[in-house]
PDB file of N, CA and C in Angstrom:
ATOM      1  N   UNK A   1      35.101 -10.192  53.874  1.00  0.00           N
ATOM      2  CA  UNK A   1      35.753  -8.896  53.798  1.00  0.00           C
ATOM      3  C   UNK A   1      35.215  -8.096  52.619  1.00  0.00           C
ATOM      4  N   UNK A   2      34.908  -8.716  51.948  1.00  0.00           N
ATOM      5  CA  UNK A   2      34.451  -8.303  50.453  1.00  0.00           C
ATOM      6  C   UNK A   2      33.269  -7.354  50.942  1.00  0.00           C
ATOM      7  N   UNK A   3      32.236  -8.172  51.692  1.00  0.00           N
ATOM      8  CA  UNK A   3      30.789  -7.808  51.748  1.00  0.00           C
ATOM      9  C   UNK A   3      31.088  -6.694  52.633  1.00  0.00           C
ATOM     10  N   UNK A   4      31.717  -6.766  53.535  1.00  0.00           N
ATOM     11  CA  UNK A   4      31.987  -5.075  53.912  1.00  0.00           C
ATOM     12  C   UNK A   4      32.243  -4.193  53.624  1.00  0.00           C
ATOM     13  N   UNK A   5      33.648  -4.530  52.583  1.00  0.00           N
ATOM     14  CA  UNK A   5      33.577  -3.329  51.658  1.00  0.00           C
ATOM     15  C   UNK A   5      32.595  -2.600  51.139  1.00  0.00           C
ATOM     16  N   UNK A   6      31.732  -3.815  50.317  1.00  0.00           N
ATOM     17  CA  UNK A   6      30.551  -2.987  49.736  1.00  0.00           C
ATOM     18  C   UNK A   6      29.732  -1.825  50.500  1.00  0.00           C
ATOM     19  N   UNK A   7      29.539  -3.068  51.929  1.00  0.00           N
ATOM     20  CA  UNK A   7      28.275  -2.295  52.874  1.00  0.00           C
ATOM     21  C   UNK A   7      29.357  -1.048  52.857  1.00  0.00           C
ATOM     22  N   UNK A   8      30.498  -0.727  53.392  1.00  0.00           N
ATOM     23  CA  UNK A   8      30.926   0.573  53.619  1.00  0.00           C
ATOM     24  C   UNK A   8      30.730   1.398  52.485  1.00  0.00           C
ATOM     25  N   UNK A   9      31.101   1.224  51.365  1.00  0.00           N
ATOM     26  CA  UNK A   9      31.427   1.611  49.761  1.00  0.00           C
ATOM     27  C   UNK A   9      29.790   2.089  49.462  1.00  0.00           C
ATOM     28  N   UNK A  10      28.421   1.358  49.923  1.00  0.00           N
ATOM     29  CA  UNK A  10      27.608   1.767  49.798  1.00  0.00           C
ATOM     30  C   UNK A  10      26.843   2.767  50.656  1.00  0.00           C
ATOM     31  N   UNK A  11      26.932   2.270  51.955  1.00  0.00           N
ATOM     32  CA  UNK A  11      26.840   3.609  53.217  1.00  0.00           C
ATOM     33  C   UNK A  11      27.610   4.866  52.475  1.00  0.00           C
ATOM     34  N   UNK A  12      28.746   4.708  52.457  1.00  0.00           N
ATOM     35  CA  UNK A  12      29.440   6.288  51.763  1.00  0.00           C
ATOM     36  C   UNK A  12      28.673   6.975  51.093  1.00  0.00           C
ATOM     37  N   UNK A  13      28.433   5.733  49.886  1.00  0.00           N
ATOM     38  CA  UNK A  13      27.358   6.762  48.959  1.00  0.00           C
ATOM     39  C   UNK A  13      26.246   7.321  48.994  1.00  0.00           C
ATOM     40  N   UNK A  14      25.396   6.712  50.192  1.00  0.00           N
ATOM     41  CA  UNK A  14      24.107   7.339  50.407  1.00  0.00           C
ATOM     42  C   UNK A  14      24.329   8.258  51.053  1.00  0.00           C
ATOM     43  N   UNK A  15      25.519   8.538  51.933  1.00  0.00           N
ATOM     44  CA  UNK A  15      25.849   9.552  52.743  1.00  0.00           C
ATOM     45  C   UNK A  15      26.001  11.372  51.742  1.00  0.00           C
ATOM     46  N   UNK A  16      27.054  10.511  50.594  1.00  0.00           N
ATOM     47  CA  UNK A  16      27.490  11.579  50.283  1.00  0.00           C
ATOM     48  C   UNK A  16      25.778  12.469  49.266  1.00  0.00           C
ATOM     49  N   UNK A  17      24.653  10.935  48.556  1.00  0.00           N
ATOM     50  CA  UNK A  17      23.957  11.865  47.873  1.00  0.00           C
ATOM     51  C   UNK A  17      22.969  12.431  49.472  1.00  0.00           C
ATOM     52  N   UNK A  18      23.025  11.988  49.867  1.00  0.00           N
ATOM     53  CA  UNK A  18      22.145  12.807  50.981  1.00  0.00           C
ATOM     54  C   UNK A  18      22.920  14.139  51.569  1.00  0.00           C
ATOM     55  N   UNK A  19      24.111  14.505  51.445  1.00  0.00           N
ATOM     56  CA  UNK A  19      24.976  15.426  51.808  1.00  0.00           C
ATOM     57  C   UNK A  19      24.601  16.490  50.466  1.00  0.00           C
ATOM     58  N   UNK A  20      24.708  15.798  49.339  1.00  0.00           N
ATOM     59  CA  UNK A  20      24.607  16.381  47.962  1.00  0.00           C
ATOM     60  C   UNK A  20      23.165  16.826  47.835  1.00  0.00           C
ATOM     61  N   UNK A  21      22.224  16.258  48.246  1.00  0.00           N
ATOM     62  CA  UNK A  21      20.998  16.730  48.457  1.00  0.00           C
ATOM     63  C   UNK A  21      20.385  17.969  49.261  1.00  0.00           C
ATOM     64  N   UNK A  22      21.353  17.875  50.594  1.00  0.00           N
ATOM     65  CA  UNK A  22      20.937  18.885  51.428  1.00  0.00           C
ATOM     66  C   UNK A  22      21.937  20.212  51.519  1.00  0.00           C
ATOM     67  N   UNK A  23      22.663  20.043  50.355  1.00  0.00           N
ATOM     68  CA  UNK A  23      23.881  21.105  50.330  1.00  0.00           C
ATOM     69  C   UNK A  23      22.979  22.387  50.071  1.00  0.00           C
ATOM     70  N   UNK A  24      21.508  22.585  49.462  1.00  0.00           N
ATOM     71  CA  UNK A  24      21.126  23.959  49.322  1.00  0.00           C
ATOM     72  C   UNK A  24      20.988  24.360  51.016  1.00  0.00           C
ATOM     73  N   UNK A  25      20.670  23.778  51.946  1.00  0.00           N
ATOM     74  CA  UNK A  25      20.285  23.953  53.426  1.00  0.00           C
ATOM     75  C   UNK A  25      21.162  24.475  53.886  1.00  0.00           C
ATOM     76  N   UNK A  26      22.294  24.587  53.626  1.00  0.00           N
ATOM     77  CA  UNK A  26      23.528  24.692  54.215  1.00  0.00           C
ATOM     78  C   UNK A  26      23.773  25.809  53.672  1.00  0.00           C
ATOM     79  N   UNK A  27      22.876  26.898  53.433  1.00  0.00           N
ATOM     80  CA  UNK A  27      23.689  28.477  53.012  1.00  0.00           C
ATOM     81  C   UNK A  27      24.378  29.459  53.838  1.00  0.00           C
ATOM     82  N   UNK A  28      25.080  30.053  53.584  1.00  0.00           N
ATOM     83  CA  UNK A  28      26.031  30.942  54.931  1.00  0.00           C
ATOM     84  C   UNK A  28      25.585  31.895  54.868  1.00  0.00           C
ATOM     85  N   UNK A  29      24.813  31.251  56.365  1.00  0.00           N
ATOM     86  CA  UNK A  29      24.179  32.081  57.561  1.00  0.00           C
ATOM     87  C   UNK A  29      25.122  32.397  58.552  1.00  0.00           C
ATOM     88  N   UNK A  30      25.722  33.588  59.057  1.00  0.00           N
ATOM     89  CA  UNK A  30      26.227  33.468  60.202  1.00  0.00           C
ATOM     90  C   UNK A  30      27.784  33.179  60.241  1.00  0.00           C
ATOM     91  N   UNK A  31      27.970  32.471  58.942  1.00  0.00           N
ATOM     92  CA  UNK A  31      29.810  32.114  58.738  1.00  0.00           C
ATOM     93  C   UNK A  31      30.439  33.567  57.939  1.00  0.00           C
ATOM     94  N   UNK A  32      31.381  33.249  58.322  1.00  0.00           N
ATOM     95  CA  UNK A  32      32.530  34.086  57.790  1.00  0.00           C
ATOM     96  C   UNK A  32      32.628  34.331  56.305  1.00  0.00           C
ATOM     97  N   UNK A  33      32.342  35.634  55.926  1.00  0.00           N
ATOM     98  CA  UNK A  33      32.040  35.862  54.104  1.00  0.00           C
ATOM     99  C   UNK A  33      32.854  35.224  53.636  1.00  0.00           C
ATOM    100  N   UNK A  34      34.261  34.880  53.895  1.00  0.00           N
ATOM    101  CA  UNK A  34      35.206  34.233  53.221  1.00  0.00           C
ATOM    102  C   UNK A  34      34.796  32.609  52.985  1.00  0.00           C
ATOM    103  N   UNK A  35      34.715  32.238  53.737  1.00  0.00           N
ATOM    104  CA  UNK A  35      34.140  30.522  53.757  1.00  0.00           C
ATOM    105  C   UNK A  35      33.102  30.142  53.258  1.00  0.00           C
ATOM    106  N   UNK A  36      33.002  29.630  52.362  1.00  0.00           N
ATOM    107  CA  UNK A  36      31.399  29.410  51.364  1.00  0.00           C
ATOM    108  C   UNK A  36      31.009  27.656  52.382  1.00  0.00           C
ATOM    109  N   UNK A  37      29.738  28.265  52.731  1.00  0.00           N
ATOM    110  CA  UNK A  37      29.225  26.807  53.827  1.00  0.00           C
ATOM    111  C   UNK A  37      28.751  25.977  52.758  1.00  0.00           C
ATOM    112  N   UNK A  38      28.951  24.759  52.352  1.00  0.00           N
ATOM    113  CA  UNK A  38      28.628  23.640  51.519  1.00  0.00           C
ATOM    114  C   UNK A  38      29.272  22.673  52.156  1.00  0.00           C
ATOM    115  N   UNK A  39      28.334  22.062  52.765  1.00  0.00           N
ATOM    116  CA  UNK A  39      28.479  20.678  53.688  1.00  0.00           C
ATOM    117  C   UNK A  39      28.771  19.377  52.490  1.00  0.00           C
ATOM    118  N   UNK A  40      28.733  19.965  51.237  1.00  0.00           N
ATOM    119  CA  UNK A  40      29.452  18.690  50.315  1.00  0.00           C
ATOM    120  C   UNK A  40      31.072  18.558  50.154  1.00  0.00           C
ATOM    121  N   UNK A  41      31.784  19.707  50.562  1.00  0.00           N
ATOM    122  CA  UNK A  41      32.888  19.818  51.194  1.00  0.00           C
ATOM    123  C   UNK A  41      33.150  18.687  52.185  1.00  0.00           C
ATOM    124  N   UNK A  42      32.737  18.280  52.886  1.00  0.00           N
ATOM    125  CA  UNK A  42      32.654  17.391  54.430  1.00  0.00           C
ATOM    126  C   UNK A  42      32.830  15.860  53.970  1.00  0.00           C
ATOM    127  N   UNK A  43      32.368  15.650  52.234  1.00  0.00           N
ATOM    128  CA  UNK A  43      32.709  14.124  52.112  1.00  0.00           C
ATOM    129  C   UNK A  43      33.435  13.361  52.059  1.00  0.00           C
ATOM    130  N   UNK A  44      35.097  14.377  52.278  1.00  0.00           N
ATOM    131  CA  UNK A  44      36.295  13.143  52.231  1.00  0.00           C
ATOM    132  C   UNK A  44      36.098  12.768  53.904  1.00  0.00           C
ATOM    133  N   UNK A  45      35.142  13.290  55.005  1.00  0.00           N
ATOM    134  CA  UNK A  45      34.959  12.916  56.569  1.00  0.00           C
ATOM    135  C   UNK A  45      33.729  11.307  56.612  1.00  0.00           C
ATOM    136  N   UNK A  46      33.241  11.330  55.446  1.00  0.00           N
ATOM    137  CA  UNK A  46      32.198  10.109  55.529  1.00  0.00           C
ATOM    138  C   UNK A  46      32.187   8.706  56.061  1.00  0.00           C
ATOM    139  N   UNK A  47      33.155   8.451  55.913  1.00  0.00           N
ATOM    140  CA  UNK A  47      34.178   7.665  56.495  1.00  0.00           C
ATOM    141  C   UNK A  47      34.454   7.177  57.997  1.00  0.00           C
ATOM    142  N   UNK A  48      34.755   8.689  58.230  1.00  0.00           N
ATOM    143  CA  UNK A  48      34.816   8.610  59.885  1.00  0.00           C
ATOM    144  C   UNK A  48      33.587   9.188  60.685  1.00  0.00           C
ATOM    145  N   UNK A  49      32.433   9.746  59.826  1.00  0.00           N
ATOM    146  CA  UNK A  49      31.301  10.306  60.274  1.00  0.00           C
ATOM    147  C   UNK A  49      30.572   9.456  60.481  1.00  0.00           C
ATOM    148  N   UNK A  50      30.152   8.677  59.495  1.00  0.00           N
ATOM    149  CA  UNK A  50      29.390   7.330  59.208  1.00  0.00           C
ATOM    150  C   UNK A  50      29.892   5.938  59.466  1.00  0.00           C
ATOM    151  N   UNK A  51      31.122   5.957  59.574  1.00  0.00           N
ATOM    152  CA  UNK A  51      31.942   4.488  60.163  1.00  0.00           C
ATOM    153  C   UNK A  51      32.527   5.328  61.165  1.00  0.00           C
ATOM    154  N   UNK A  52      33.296   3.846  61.628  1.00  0.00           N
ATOM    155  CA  UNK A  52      34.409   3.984  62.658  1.00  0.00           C
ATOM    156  C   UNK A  52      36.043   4.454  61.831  1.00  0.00           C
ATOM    157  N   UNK A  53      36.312   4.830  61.221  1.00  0.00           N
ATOM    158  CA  UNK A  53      37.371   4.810  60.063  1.00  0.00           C
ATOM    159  C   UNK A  53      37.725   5.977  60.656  1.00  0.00           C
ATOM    160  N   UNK A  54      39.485   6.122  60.824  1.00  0.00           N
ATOM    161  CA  UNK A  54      39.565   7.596  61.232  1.00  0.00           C
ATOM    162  C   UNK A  54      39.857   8.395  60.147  1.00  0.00           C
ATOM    163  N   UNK A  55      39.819  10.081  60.770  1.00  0.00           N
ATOM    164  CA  UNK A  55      39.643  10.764  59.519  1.00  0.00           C
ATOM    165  C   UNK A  55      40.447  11.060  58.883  1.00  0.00           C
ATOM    166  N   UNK A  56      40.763  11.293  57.520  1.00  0.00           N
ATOM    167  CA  UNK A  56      41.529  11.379  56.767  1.00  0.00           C
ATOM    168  C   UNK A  56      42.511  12.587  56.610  1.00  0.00           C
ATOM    169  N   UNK A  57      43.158  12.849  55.639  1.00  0.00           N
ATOM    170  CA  UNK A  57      43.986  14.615  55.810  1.00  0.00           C
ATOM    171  C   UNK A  57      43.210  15.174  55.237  1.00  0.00           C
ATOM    172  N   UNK A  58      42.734  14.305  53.954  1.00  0.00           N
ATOM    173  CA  UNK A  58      41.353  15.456  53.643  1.00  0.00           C
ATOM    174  C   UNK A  58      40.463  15.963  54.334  1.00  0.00           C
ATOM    175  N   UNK A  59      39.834  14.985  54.909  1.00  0.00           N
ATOM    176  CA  UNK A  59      38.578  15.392  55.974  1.00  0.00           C
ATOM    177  C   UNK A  59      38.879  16.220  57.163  1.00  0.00           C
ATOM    178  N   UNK A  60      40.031  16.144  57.686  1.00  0.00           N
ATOM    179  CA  UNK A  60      40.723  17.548  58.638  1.00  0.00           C
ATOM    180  C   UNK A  60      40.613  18.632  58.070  1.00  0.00           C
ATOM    181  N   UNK A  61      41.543  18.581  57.116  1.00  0.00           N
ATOM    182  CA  UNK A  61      41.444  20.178  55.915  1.00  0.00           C
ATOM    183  C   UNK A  61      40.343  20.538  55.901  1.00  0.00           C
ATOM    184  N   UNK A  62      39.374  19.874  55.362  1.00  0.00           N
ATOM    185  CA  UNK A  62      38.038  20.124  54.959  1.00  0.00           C
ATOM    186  C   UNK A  62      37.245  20.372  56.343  1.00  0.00           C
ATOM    187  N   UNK A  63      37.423  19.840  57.409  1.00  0.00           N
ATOM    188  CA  UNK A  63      36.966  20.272  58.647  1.00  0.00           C
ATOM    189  C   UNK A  63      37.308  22.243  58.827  1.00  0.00           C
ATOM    190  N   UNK A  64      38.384  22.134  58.447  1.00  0.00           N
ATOM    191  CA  UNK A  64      38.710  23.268  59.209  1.00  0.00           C
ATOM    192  C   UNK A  64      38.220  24.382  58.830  1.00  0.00           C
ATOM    193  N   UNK A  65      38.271  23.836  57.011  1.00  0.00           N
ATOM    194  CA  UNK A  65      38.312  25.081  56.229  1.00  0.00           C
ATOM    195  C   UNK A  65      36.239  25.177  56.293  1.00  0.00           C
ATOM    196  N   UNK A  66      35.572  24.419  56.756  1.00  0.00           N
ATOM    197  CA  UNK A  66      34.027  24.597  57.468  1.00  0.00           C
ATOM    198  C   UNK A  66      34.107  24.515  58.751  1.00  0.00           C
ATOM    199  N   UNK A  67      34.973  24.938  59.178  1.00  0.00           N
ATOM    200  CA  UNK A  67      34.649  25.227  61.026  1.00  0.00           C
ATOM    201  C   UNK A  67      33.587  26.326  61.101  1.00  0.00           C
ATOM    202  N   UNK A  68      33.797  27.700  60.282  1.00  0.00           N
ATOM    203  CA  UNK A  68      32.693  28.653  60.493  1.00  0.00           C
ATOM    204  C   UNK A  68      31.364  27.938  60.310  1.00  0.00           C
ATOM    205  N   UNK A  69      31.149  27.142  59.702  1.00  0.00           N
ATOM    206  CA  UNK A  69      29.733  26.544  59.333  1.00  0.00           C
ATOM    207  C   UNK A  69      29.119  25.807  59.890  1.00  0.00           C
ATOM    208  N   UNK A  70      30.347  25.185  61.028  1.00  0.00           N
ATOM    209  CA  UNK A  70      29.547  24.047  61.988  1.00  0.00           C
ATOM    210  C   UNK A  70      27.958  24.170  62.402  1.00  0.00           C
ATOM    211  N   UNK A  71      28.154  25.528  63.142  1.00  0.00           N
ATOM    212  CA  UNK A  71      26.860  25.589  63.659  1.00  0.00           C
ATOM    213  C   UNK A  71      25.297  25.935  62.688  1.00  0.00           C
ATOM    214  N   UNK A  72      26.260  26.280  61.543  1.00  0.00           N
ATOM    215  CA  UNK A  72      25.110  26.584  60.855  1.00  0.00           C
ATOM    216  C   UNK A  72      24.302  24.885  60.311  1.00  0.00           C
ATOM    217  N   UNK A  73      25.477  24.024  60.264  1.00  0.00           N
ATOM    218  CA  UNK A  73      25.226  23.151  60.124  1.00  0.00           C
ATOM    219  C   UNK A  73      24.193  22.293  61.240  1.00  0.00           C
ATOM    220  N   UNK A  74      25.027  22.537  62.454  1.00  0.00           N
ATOM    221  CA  UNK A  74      24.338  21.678  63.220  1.00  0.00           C
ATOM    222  C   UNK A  74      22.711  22.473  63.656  1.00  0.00           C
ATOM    223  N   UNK A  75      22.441  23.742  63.278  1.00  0.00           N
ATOM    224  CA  UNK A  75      21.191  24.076  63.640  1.00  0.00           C
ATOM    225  C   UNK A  75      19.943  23.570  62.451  1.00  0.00           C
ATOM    226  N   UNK A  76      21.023  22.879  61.250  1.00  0.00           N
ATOM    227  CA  UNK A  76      19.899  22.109  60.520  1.00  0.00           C
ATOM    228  C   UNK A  76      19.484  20.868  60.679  1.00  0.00           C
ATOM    229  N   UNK A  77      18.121  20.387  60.763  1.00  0.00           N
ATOM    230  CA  UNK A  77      17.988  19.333  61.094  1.00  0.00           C
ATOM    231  C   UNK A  77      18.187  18.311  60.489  1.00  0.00           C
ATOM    232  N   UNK A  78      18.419  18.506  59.270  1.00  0.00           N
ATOM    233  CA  UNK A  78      19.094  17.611  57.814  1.00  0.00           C
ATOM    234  C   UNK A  78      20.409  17.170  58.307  1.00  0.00           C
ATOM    235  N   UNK A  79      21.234  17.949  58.916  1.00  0.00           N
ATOM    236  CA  UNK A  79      22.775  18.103  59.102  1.00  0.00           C
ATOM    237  C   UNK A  79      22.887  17.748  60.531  1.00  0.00           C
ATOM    238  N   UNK A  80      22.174  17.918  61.307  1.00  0.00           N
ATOM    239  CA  UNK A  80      23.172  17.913  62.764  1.00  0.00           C
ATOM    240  C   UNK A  80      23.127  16.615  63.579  1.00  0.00           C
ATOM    241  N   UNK A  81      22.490  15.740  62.518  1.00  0.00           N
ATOM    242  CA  UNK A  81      22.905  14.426  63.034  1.00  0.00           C
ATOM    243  C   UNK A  81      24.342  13.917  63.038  1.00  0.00           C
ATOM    244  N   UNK A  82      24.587  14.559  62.005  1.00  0.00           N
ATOM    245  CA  UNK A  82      26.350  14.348  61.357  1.00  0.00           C
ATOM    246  C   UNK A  82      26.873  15.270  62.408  1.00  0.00           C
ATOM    247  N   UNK A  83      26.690  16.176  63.128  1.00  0.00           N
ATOM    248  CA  UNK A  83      27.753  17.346  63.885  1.00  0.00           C
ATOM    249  C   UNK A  83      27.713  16.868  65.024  1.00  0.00           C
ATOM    250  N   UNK A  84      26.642  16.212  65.609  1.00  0.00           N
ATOM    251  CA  UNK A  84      26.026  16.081  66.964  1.00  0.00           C
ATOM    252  C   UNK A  84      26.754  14.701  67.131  1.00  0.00           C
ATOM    253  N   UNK A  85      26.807  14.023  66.280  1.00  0.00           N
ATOM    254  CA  UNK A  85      27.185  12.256  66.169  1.00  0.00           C
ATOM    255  C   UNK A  85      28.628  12.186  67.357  1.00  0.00           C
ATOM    256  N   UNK A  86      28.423  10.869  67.712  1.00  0.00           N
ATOM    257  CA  UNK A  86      30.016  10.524  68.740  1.00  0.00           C
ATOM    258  C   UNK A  86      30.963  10.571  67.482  1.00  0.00           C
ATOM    259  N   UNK A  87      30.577   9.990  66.252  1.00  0.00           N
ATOM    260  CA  UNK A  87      31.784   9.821  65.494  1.00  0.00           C
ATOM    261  C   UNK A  87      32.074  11.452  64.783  1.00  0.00           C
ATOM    262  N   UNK A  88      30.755  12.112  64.260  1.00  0.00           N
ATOM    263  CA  UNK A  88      31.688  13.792  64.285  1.00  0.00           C
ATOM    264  C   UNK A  88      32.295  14.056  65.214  1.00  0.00           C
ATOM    265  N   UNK A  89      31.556  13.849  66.296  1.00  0.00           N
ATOM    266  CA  UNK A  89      32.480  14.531  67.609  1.00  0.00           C
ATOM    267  C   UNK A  89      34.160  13.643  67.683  1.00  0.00           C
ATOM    268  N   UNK A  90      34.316  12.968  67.838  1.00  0.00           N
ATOM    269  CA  UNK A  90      35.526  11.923  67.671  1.00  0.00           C
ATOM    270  C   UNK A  90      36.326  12.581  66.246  1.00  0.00           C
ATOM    271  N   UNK A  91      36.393  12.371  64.906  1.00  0.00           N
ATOM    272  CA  UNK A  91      36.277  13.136  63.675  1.00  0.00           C
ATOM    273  C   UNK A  91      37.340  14.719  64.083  1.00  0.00           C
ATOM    274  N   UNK A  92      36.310  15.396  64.874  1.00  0.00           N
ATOM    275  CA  UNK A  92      36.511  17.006  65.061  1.00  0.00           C
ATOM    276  C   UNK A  92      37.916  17.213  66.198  1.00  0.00           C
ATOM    277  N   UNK A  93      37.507  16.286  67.283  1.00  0.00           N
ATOM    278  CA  UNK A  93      38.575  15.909  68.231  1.00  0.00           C
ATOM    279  C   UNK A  93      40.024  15.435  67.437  1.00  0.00           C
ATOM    280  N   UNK A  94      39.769  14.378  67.140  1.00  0.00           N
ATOM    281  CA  UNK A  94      41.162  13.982  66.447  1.00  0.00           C
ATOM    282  C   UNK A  94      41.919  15.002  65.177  1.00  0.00           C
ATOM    283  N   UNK A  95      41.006  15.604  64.457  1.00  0.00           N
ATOM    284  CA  UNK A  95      41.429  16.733  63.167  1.00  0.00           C
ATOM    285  C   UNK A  95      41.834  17.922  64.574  1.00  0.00           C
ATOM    286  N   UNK A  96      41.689  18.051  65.588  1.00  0.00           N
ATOM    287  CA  UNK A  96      41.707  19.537  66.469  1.00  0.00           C
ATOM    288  C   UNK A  96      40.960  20.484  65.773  1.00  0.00           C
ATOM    289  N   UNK A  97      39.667  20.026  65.570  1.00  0.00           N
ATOM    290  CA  UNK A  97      38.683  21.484  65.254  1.00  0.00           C
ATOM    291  C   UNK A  97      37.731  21.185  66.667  1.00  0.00           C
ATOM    292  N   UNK A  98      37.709  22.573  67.134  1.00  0.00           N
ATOM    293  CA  UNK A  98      36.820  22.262  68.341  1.00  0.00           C
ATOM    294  C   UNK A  98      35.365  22.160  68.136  1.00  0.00           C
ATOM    295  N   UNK A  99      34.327  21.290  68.894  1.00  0.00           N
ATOM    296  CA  UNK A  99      33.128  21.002  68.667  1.00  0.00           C
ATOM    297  C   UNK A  99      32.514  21.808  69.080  1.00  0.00           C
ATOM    298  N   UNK A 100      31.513  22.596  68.156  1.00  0.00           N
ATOM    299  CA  UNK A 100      31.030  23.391  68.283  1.00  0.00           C
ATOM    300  C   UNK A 100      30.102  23.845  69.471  1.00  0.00           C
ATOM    301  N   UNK A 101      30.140  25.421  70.772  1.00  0.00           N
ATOM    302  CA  UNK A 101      29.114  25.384  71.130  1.00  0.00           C
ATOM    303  C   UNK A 101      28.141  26.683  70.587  1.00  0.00           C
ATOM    304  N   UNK A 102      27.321  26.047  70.042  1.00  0.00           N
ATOM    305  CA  UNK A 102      26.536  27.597  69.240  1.00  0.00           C
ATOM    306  C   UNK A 102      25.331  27.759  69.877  1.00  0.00           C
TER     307      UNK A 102
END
């Protein structure tokens, strides 16, 4: 049980610096002036993006409050592995943000 933890505890983290990495990609294009698109917002969802873990209240909130950005997201190729994924899609379903069609 231990060693899973880690593996999860460590998946997270590569998730989140690779999220943290590609957060300049993610500029708002196309979203709503109010909503600043920064897909580093999205890391309390890592969890359920990258595992099977469902998503959290954070990661709903945080879904919602980047719903305008989805697509900007998913038209990056850095990002739309995470938007496109069964587990975003699953993630977006269960929070009720609808999956994006852009």
């Amino acid at each position: 049980m231990a060693k899973l933890s880690q593996v999860l505890l460590a998946g997270l983290a590569a998730w989140a610096v690779i999220v943290l990495l590609l957060c300049a990609a993610a500029a708002p294009r196309g979203a709503d002036a109010a909503t600043a698109c920064d897909a580093t917002q999205l890391t309390p969802c890592a969890g359920a993006i990258i595992g099977n873990s469902p998503p959290t209240a954070a990661c709903c909130s945080r879904l919602k409050e980047q719903q305008p950005c989805l697509c900007t997201y998913e038209r990056d190729p850095k990002l739309q592995r995470y938007v496109n994924s069964p587990n975003g899609k699953t993630a977006m379903a269960a929070c009720k943000v609808p999956v994006p069609s852009c």
